[in-house]
C-alpha atoms as a PDB file:
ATOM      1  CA  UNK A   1      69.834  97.497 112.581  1.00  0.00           C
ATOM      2  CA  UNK A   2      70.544 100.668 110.074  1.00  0.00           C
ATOM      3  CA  UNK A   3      72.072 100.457 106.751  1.00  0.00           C
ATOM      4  CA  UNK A   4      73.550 103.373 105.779  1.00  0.00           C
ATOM      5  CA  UNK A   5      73.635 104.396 102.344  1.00  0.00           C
ATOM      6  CA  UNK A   6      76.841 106.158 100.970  1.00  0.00           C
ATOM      7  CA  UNK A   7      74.496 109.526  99.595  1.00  0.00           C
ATOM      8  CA  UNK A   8      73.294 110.391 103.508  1.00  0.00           C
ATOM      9  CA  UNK A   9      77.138 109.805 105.078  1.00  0.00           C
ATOM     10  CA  UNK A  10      78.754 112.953 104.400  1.00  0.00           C
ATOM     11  CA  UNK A  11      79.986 115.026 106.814  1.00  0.00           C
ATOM     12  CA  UNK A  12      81.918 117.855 105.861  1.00  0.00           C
ATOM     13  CA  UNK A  13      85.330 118.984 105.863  1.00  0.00           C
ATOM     14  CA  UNK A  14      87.567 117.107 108.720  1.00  0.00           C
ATOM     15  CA  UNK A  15      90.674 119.350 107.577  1.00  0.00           C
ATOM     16  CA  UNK A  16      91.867 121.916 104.304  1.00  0.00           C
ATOM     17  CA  UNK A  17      91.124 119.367 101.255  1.00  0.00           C
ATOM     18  CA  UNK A  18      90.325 116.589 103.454  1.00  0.00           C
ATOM     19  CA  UNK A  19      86.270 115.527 103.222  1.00  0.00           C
ATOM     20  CA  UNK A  20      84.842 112.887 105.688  1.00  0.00           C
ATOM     21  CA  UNK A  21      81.722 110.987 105.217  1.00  0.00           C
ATOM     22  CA  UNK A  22      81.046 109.267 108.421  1.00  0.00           C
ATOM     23  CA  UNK A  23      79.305 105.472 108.112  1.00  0.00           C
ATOM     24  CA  UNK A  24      78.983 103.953 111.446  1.00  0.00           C
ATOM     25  CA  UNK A  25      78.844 105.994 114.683  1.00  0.00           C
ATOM     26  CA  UNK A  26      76.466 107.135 118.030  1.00  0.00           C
ATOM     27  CA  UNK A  27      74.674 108.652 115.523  1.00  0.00           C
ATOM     28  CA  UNK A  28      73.070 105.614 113.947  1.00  0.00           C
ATOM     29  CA  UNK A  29      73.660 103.365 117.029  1.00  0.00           C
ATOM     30  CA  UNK A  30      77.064 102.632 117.577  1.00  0.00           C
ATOM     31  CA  UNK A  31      77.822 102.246 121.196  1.00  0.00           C
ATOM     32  CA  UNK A  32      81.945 101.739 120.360  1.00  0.00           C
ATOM     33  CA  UNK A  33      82.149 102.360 117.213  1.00  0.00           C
ATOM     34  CA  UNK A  34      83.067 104.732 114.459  1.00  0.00           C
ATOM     35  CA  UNK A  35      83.912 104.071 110.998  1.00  0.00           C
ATOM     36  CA  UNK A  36      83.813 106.313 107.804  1.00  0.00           C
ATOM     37  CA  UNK A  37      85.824 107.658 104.823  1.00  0.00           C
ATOM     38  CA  UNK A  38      88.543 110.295 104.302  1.00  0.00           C
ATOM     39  CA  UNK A  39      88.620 111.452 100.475  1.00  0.00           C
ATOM     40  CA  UNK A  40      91.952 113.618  99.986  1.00  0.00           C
ATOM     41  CA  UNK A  41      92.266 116.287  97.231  1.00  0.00           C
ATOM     42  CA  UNK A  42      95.606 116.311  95.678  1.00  0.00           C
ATOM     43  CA  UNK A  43      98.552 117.910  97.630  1.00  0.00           C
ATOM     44  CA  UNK A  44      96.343 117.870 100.609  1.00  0.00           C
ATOM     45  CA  UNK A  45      97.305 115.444 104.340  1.00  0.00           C
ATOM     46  CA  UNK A  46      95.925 114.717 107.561  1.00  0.00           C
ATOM     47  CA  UNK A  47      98.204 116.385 109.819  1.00  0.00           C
ATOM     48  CA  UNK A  48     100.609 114.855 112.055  1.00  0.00           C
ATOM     49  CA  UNK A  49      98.617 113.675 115.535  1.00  0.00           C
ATOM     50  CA  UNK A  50      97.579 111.306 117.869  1.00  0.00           C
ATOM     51  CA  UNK A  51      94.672 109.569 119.641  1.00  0.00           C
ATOM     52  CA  UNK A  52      95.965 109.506 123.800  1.00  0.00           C
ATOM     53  CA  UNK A  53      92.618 107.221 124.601  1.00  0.00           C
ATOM     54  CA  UNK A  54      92.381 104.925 121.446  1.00  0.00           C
ATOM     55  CA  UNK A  55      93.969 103.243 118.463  1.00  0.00           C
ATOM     56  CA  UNK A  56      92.631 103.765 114.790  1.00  0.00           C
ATOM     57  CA  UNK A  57      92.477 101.389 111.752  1.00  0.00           C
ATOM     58  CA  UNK A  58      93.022 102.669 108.471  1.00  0.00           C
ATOM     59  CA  UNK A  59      92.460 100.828 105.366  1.00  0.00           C
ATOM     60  CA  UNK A  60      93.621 102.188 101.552  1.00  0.00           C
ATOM     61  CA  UNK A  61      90.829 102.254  99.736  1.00  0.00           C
ATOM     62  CA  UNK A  62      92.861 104.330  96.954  1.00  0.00           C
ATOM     63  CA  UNK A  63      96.015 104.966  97.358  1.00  0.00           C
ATOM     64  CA  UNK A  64      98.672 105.402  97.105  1.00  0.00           C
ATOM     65  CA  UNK A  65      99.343 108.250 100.330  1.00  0.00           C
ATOM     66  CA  UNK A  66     102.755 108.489 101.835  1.00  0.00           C
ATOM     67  CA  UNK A  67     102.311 107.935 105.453  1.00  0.00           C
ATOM     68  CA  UNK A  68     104.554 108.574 108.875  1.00  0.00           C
ATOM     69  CA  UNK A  69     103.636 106.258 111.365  1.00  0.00           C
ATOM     70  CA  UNK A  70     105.731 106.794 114.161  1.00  0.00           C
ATOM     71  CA  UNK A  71     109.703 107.067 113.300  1.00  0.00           C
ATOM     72  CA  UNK A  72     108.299 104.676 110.489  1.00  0.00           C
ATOM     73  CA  UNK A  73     108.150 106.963 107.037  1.00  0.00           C
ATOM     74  CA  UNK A  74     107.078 105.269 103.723  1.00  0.00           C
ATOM     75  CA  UNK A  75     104.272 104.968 100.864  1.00  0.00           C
ATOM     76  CA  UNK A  76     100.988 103.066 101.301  1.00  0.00           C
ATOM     77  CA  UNK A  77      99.167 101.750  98.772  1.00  0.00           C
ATOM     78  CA  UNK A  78      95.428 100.603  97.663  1.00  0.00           C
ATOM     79  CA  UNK A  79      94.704  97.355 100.032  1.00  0.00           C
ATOM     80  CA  UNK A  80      97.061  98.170 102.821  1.00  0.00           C
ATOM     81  CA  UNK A  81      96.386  98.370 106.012  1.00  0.00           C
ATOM     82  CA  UNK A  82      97.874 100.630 108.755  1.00  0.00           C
ATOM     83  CA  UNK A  83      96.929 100.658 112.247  1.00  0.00           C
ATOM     84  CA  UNK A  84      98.201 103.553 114.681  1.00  0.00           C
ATOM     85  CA  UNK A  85      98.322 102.522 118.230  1.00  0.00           C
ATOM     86  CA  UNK A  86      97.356 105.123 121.436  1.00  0.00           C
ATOM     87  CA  UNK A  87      99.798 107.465 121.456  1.00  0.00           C
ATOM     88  CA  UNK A  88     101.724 107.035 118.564  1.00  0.00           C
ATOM     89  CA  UNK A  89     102.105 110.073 115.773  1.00  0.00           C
ATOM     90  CA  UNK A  90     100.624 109.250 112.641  1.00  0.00           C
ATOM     91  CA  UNK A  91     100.359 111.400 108.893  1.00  0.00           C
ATOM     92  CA  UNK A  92      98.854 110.721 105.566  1.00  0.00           C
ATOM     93  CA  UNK A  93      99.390 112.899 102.040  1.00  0.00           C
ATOM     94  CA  UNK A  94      98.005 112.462  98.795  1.00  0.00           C
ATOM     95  CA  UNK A  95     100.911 113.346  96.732  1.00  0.00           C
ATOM     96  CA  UNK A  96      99.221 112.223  93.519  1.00  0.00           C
ATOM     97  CA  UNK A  97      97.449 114.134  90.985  1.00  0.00           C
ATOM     98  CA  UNK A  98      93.830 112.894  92.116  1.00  0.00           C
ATOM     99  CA  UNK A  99      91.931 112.390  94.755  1.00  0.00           C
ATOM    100  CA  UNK A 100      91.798 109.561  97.059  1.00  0.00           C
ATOM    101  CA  UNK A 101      90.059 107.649  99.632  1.00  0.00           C
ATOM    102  CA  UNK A 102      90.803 105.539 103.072  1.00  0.00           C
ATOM    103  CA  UNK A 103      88.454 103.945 105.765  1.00  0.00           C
ATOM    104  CA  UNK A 104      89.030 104.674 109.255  1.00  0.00           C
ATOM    105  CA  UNK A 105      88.138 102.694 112.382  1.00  0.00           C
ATOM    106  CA  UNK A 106      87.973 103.937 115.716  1.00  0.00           C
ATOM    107  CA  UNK A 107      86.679 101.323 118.670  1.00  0.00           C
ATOM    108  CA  UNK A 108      84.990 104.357 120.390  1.00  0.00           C
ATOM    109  CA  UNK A 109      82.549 107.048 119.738  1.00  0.00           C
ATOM    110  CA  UNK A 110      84.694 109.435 121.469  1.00  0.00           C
ATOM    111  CA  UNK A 111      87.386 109.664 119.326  1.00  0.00           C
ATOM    112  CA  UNK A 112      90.209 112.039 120.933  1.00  0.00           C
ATOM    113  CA  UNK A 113      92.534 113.841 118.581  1.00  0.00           C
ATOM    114  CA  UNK A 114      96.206 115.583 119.307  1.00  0.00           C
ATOM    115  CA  UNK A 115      97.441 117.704 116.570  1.00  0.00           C
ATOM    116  CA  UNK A 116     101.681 117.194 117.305  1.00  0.00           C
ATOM    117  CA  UNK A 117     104.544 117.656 115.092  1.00  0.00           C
END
């Protein structure tokens, strides 16, 4: 059973101003499972997509990022939830002034990623 310690989980840049550090994955183990952390410079999103094979969790671990989830536009904040089901568009931007941070869940190893507008 591996504990991983936040200094060995980075993993380099997912998108433009967008680092991920991955936690949990086939990499340590995981046979259906990946988990890490998005931290998102100021100004800077995870653009618009989907996931055709899979849903995928995200919780705010600082907010707050305005979202579109869906036809569904809003802000979400520090201790919210959101969870994007197969196939439906989802977006997050940091429109703040510092960083910030989110944990994603994915119930697979092969996560599958559509960039859509």
């Amino acid at each position: 059973m591996p504990v991983i310690r936040a200094s060995e989980f980075k993993d380099g840049e997912a998108f433009p101003g967008v680092e991920r550090g991955r936690l949990v994955n086939s990499d340590v183990g995981a046979g259906h499972l990946d988990m890490g952390e998005l931290l998102i410079q100021p100004g800077k999103a995870v653009p618009m997509h989907i996931h055709e094979t899979h849903e995928e969790a995200m919780y705010i671990l600082d907010g707050p990022f305005d979202y579109v989830l869906g036809d569904e536009t809003g802000v979400i904040h520090t201790g919210d939830a959101m969870l994007a089901p197969v196939g439906v568009k989802h977006f997050l931007k940091n429109s703040t002034t510092e960083p910030k941070r989110l944990l994603f869940i994915f119930p697979t190893t092969k996560i599958n990623r559509v960039l859509v507008d």
